[in-house]
Structure formats: structure tokens, C-alpha cells
C-alpha atoms as a PDB file:
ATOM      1  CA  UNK A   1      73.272 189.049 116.416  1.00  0.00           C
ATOM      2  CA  UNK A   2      71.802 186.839 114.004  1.00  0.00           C
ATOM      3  CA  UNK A   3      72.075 183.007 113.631  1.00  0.00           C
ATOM      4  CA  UNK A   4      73.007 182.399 109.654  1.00  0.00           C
ATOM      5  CA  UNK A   5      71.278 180.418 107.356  1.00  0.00           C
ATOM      6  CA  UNK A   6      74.433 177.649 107.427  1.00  0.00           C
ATOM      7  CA  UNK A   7      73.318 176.594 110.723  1.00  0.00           C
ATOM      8  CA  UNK A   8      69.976 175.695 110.076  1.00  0.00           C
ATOM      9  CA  UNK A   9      70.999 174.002 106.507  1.00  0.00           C
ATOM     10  CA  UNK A  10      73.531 172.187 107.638  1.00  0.00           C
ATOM     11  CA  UNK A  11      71.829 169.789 110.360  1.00  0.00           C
ATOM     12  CA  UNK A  12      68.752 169.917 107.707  1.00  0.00           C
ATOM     13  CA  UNK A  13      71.344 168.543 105.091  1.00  0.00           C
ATOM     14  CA  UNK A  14      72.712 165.849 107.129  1.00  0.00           C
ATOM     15  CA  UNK A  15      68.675 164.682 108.046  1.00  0.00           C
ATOM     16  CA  UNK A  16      68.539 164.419 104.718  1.00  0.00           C
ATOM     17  CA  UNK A  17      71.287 162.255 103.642  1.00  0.00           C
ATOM     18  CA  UNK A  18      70.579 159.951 106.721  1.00  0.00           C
ATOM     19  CA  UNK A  19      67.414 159.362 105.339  1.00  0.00           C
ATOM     20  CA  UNK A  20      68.797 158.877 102.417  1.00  0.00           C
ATOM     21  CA  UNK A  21      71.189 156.646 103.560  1.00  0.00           C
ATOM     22  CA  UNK A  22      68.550 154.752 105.288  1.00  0.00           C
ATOM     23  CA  UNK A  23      66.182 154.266 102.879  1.00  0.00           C
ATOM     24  CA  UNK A  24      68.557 152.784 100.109  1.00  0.00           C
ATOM     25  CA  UNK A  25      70.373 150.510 102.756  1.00  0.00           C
ATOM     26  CA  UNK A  26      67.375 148.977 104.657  1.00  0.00           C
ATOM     27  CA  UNK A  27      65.371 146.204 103.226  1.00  0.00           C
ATOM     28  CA  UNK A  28      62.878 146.718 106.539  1.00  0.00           C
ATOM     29  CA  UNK A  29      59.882 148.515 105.700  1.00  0.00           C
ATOM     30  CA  UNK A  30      59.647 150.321 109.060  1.00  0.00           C
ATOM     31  CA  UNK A  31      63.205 151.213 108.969  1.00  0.00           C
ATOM     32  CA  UNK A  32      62.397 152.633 105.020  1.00  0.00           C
ATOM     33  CA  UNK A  33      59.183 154.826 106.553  1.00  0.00           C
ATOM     34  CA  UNK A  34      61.094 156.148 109.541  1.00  0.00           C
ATOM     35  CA  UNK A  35      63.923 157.262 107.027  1.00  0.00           C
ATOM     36  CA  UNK A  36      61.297 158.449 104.323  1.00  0.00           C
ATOM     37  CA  UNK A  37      59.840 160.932 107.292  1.00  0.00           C
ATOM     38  CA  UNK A  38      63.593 161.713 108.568  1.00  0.00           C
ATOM     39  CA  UNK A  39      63.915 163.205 104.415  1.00  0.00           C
ATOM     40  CA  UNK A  40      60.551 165.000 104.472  1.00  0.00           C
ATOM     41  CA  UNK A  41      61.072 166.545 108.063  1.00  0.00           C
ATOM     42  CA  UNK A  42      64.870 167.589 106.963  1.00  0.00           C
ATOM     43  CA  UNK A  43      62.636 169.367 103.914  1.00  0.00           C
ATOM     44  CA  UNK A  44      60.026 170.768 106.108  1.00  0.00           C
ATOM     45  CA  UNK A  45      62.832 172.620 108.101  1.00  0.00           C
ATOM     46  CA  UNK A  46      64.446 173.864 104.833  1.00  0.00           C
ATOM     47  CA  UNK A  47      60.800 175.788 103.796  1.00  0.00           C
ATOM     48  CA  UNK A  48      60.708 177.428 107.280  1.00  0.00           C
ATOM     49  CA  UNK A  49      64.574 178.688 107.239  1.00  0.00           C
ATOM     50  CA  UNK A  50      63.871 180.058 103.496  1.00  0.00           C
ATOM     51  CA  UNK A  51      60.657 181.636 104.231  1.00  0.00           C
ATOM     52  CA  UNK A  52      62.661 183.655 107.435  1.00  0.00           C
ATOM     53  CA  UNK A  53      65.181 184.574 105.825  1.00  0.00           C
ATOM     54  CA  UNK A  54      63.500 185.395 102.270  1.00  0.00           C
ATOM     55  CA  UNK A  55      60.330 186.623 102.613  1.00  0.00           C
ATOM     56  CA  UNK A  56      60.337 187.100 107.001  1.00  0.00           C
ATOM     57  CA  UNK A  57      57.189 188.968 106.150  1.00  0.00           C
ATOM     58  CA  UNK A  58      55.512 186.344 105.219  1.00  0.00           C
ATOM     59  CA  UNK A  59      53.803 182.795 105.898  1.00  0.00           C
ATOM     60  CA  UNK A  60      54.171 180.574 102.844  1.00  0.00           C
ATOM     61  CA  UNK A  61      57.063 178.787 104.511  1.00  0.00           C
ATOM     62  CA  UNK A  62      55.052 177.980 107.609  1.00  0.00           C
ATOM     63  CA  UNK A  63      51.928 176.909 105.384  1.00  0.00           C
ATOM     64  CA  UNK A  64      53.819 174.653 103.239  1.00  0.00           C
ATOM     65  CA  UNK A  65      55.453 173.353 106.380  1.00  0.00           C
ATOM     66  CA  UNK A  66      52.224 172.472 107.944  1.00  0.00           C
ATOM     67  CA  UNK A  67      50.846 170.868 104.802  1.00  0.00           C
ATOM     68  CA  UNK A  68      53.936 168.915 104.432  1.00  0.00           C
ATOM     69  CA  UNK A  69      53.236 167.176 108.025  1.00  0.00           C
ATOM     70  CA  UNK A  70      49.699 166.779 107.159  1.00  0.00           C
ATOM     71  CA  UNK A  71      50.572 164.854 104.236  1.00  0.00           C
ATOM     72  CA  UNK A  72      53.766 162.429 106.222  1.00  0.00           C
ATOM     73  CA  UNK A  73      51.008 162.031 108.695  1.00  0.00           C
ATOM     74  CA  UNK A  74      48.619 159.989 106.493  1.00  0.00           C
ATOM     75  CA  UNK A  75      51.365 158.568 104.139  1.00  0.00           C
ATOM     76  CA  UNK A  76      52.388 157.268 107.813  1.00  0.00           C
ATOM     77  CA  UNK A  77      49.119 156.062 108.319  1.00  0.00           C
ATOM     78  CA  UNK A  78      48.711 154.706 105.392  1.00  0.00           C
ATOM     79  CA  UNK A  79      51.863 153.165 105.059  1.00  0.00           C
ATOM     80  CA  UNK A  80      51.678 151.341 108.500  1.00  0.00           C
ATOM     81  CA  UNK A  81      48.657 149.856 107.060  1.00  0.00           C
ATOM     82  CA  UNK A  82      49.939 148.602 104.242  1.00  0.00           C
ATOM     83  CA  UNK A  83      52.732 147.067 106.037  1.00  0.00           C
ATOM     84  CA  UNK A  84      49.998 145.063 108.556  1.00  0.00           C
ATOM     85  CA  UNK A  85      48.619 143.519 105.856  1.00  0.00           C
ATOM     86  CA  UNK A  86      52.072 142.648 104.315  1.00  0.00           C
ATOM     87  CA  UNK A  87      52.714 141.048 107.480  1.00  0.00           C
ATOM     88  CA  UNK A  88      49.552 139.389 107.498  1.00  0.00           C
ATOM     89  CA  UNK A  89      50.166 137.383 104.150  1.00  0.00           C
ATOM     90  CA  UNK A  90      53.856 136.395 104.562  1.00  0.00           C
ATOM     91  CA  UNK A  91      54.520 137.091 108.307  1.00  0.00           C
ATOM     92  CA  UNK A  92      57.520 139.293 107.937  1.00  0.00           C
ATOM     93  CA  UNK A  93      57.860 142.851 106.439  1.00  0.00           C
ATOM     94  CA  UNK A  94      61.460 142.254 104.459  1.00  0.00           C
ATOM     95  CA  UNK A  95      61.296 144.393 101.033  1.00  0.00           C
ATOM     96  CA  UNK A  96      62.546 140.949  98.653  1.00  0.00           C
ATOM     97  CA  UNK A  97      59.007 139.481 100.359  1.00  0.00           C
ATOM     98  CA  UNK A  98      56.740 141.903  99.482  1.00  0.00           C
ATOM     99  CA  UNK A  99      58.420 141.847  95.830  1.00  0.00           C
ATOM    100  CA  UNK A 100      57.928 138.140  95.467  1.00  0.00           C
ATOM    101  CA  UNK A 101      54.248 138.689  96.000  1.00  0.00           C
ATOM    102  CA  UNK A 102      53.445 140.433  92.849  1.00  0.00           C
ATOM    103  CA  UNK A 103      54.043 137.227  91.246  1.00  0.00           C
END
């Protein structure tokens, strides 16, 4: 018996609008990164169930997959540091502060 594709989409789906979600309603900037990475792992699972069930023969699902972590893992990265030095200058990481510095 095999699982259908609804059951892999459908947690997937609901990542995705938590992230969503998160990222619209947060005006942290570590509560903005963790829901940017909840979207991009919700998108990561939807390449893996696609490439099973559409092409099971082969690995492009899996690659992409991989890539796709590489990449959240130094946005992450690089994102954290960002925020340090944001914190630095103004001592807080609220979105409005980081917008007031541009001017």
C-alpha cells in the first residue's frame, strides 16, 4: 500500500503558510529568518515528494533538495550576520529600526 501524494503536500502546505504567516506578522528579524527557512524547508519537501512520485527513477528532486539547504544554510549565515551588526548600531533587531537607518 502506498502513502499518496496528499499526505506529504498537505503538512508541506501548512509549513508554508506558517512561514508565511510569520514572516508578514513579525517585525523581529530572527522570528522573519526562522519563518523564511520554515517556507524554503516546506519547498524542499515538495521537490522530494514530486521527484518520487514523477520521475522515482530519478535524482533531480534529491539534488535540488540538497542545493536548496546549501543555499538556506549560508543565507542563514549570512543573515545572522547581518543582524549582529544591526544590533551593534541600534541595539535592538526590530524591522521599523533597521528601516530608519537608511536615512
Amino acid at each position: 500500500m502506498e502513502i499518496s501524494m496528499i499526505y506529504y503536500l498537505a503538512p508541506a502546505l501548512i509549513m508554508f503558510c506558517c512561514g508565511v504567516y510569520g514572516f508578514l506578522t513579525r517585525r523581529n528579524m530572527i522570528a522573519m529568518l526562522v519563518s523564511l527557512e520554515l517556507m524554503l524547508n516546506a519547498v524542499d519537501i515538495n521537490f522530494v515528494v514530486f521527484n518520487r512520485f514523477l520521475f522515482p527513477h530519478s535524482m533531480d528532486g534529491w539534488m535540488f533538495t540538497l542545493f536548496g539547504i546549501a543555499i538556506a544554510a549560508a543565507e542563514t549565515a549570512l543573515a545572522i550576520a547581518i543582524i549582529i551588526n544591526i544590533f551593534r548600531v541600534s541595539k535592538d533587531i526590530d524591522v521599523s529600526d533597521a528601516a530608519k537607518m537608511k536615512h
